[in-house]
N, C-alpha and C. Protein backbone atom coordinates (compact mmCIF):
# COMPACT_ATOMS: atom_id res chain seq x y z
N UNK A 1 16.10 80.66 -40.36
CA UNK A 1 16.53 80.89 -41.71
C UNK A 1 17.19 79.60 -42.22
N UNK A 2 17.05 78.88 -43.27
CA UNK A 2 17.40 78.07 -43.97
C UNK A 2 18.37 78.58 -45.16
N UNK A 3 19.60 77.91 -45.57
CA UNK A 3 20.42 78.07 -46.29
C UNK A 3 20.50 77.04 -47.54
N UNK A 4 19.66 77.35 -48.62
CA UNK A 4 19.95 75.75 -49.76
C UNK A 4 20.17 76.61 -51.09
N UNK A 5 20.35 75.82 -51.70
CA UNK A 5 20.71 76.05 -53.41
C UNK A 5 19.11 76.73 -54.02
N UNK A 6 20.01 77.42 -55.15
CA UNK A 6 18.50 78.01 -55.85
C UNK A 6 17.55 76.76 -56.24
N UNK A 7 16.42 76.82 -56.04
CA UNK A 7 15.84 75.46 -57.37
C UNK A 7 15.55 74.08 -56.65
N UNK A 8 16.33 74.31 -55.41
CA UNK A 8 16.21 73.11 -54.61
C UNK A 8 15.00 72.78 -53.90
N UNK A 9 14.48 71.75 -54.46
CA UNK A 9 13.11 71.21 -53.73
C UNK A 9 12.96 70.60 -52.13
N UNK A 10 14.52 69.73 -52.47
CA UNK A 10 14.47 69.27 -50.80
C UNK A 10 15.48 70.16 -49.96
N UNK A 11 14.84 70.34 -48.70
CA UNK A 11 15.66 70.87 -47.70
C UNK A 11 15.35 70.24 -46.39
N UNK A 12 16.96 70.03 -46.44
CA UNK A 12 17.01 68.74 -44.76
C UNK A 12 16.88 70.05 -43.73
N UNK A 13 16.46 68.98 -42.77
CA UNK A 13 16.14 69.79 -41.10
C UNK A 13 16.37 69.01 -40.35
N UNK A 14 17.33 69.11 -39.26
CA UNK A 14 17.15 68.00 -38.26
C UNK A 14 16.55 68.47 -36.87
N UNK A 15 15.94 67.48 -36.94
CA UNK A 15 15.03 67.57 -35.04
C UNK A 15 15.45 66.77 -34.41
N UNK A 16 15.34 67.21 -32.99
CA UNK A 16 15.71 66.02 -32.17
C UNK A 16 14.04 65.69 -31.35
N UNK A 17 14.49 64.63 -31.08
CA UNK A 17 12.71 64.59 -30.16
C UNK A 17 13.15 64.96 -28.86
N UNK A 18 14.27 64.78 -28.72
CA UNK A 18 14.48 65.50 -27.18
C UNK A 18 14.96 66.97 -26.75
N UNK A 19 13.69 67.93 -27.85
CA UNK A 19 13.85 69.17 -28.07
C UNK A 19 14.24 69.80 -26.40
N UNK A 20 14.80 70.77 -26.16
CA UNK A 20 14.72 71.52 -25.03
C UNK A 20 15.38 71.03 -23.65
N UNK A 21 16.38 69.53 -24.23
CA UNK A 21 16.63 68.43 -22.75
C UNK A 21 18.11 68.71 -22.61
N UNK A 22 18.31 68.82 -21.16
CA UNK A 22 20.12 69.02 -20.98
C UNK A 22 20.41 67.22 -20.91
N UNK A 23 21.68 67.51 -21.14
CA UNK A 23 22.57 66.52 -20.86
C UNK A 23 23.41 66.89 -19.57
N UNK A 24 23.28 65.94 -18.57
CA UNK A 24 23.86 66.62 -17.44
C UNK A 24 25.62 65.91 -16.90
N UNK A 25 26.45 66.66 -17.28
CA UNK A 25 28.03 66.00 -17.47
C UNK A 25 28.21 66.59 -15.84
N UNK A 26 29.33 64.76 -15.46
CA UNK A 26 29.92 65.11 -14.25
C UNK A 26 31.30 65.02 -14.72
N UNK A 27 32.02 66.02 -14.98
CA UNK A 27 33.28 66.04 -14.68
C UNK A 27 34.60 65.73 -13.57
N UNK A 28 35.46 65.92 -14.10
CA UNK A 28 36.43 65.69 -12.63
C UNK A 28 38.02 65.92 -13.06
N UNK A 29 38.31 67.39 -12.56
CA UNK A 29 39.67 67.46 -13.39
C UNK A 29 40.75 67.59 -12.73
N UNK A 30 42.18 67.45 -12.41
CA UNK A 30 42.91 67.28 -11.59
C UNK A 30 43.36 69.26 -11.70
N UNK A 31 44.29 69.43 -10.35
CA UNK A 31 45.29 70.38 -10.66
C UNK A 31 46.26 70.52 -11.68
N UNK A 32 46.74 69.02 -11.99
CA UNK A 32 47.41 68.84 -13.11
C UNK A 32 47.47 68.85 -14.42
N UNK A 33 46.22 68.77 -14.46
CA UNK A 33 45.63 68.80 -16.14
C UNK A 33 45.00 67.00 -16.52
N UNK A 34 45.49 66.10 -15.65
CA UNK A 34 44.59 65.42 -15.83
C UNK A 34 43.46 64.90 -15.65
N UNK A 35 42.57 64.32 -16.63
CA UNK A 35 41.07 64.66 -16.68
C UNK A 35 40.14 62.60 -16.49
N UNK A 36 39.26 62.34 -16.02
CA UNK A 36 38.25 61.54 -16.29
C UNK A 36 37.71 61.73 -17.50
N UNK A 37 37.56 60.09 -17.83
CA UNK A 37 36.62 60.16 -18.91
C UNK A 37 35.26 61.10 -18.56
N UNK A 38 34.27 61.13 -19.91
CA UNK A 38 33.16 61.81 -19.54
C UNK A 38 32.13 60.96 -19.23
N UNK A 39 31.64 61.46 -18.01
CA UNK A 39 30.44 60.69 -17.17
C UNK A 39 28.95 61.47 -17.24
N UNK A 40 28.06 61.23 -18.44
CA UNK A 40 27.39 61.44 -19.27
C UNK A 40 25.93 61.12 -18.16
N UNK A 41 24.89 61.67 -17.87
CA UNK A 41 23.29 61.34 -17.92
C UNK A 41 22.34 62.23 -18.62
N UNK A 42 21.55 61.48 -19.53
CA UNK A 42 20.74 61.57 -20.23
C UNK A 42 19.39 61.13 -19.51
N UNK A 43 18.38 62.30 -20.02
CA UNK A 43 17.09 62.03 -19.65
C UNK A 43 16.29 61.33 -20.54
N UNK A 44 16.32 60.05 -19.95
CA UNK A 44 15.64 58.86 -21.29
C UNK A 44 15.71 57.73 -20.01
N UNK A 45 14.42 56.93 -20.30
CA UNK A 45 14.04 55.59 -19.77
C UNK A 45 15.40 54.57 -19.77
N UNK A 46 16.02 54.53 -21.07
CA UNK A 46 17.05 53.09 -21.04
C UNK A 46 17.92 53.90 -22.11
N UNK A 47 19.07 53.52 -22.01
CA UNK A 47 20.62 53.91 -22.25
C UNK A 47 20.64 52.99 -23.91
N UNK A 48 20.97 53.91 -24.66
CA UNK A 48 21.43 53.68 -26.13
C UNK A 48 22.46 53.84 -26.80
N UNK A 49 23.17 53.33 -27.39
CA UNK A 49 24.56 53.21 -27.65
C UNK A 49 24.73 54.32 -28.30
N UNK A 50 23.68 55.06 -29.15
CA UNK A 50 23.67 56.28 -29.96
C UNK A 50 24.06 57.60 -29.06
N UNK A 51 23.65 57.12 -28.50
CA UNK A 51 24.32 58.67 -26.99
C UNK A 51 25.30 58.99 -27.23
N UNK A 52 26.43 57.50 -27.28
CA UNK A 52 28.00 58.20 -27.01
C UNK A 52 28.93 57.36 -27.92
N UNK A 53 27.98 57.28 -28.87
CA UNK A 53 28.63 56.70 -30.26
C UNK A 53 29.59 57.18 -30.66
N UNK A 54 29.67 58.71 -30.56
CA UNK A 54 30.48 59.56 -31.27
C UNK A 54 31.39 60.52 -30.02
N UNK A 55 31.14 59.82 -28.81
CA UNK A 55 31.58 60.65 -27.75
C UNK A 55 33.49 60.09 -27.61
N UNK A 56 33.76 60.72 -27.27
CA UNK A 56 35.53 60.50 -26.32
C UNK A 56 35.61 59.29 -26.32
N UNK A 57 36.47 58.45 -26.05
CA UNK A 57 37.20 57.51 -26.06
C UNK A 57 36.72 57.32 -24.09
N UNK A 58 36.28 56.16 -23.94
CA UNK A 58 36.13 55.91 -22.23
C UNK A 58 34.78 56.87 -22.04
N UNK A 59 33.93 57.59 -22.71
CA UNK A 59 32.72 58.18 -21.99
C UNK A 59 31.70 57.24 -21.63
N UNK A 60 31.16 57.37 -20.86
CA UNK A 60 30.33 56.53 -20.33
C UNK A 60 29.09 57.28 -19.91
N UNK A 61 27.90 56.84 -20.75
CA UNK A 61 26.25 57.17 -20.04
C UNK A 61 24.90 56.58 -19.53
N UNK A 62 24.55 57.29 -18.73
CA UNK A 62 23.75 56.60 -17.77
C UNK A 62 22.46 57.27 -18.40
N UNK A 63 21.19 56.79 -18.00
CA UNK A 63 19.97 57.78 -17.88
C UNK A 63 19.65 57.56 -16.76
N UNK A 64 18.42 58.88 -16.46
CA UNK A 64 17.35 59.12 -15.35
C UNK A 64 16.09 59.69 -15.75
N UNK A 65 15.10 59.76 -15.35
CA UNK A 65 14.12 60.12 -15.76
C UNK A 65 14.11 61.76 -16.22
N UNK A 66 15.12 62.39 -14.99
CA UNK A 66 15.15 63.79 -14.84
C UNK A 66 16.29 64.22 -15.94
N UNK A 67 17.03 62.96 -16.05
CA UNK A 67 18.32 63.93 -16.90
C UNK A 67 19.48 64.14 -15.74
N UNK A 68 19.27 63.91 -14.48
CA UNK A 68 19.81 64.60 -13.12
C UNK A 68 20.83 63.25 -12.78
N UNK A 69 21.59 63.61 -12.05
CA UNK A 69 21.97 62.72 -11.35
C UNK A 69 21.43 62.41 -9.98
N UNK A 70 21.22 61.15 -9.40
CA UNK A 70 20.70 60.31 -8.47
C UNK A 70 21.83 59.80 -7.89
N UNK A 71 21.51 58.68 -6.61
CA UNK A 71 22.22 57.99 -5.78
C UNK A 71 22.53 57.34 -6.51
N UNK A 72 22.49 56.30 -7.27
CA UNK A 72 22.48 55.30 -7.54
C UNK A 72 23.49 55.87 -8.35
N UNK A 73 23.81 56.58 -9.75
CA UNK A 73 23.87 57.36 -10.74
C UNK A 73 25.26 57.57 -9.93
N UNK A 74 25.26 58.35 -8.43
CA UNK A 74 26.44 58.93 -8.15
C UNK A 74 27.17 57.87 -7.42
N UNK A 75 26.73 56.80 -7.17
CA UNK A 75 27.46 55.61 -7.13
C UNK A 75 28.32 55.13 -8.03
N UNK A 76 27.36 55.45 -9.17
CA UNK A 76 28.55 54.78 -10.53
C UNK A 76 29.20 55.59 -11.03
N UNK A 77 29.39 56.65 -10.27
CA UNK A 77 30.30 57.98 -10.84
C UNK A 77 31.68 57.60 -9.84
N UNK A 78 31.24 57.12 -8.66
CA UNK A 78 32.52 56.94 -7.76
C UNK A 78 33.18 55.49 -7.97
N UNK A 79 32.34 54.71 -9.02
CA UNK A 79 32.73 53.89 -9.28
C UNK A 79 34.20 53.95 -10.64
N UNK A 80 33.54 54.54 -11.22
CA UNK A 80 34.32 54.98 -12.87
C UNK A 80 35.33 56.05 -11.79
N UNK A 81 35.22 57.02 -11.10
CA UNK A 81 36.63 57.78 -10.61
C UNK A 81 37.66 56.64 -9.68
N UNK A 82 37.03 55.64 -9.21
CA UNK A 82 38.18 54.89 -9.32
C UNK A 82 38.76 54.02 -9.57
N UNK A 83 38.24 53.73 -11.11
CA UNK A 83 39.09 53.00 -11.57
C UNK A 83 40.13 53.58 -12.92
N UNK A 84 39.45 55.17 -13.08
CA UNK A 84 40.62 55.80 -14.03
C UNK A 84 40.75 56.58 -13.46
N UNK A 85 40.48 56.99 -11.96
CA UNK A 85 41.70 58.04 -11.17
C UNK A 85 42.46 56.61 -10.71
N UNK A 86 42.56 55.98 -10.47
CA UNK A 86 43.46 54.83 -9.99
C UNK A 86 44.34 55.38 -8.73
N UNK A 87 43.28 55.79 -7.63
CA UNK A 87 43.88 55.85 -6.28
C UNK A 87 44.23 54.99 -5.73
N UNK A 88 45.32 55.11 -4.86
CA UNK A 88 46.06 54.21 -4.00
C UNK A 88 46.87 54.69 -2.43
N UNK A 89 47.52 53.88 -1.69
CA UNK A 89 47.90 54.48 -0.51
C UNK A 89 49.35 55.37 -1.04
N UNK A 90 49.93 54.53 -1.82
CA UNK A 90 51.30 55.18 -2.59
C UNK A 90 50.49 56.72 -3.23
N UNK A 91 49.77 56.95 -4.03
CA UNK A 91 48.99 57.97 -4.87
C UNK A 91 47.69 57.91 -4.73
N UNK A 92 47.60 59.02 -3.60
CA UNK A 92 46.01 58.85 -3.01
C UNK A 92 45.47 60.17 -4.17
N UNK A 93 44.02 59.75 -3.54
CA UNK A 93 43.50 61.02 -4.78
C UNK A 93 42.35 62.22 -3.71
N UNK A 94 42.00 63.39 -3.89
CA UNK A 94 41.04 63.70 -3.58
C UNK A 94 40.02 64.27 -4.00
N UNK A 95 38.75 63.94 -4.01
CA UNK A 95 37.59 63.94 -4.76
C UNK A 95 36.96 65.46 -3.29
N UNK A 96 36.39 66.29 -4.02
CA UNK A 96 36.06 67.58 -3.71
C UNK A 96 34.40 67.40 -4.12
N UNK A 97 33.33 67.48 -3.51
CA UNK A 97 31.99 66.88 -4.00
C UNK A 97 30.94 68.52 -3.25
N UNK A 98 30.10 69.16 -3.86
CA UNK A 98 29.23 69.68 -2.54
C UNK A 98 28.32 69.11 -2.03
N UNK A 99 27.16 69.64 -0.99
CA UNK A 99 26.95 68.41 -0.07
C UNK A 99 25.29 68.77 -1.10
N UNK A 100 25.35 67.98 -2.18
CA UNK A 100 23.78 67.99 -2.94
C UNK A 100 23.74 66.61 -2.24
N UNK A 101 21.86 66.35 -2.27
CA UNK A 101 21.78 65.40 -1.44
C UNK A 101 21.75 63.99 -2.37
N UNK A 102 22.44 64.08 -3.43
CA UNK A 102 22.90 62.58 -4.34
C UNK A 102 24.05 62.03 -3.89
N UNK A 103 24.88 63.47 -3.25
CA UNK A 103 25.77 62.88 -2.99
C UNK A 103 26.52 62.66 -1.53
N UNK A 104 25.48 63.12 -1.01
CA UNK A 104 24.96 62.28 0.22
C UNK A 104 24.10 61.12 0.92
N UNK A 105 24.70 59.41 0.68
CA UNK A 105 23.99 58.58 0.34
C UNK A 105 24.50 57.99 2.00
């Protein structure tokens, strides 16, 4: 159902071409309430600034063919958790993962 003015000739529609595609978010949230930026993959050949133009402050996205996360993919996920979980021996952190096999490298 479309909603426009009486009389109105044009009526916008927006499509996406990437009808029917998840976006697959890795999160990571503390007990505390504090959170990681968002760690974004998109199913697309090469990474476009339009992705996360409008995303959070610090989101960051990757693609894969699948949309999925990969090794490589979950490499740079443990990369980004530590440098804004900012673990240390003083304030260690612990990362809780199940055993999917990305993230078993």
């Amino acid at each position: 159902m479309v909603v426009s003015p009486t009389g109105s000739r044009r009526v916008s529609k927006i499509v996406s071409a990437e009808r029917g595609r998840n976006v697959t978010i890795i999160c990571c949230i503390s007990a505390t309430g504090f959170y990681l930026p968002r760690f974004l993959i998109f199913a697309s050949k090469r990474m476009l600034p339009e992705l996360v133009a409008k995303a959070p402050p610090g989101t960051i996205g990757y693609c894969s063919d699948s949309g999925w996360s990969n090794e490589d993919i979950f490499f740079s996920f443990l990369n980004h958790f530590y440098l804004h979980g900012e673990p240390s021996k003083e304030s260690p952190a612990l990362l809780i993962i199940d055993n999917h096999k990305t993230h078993i490298t």
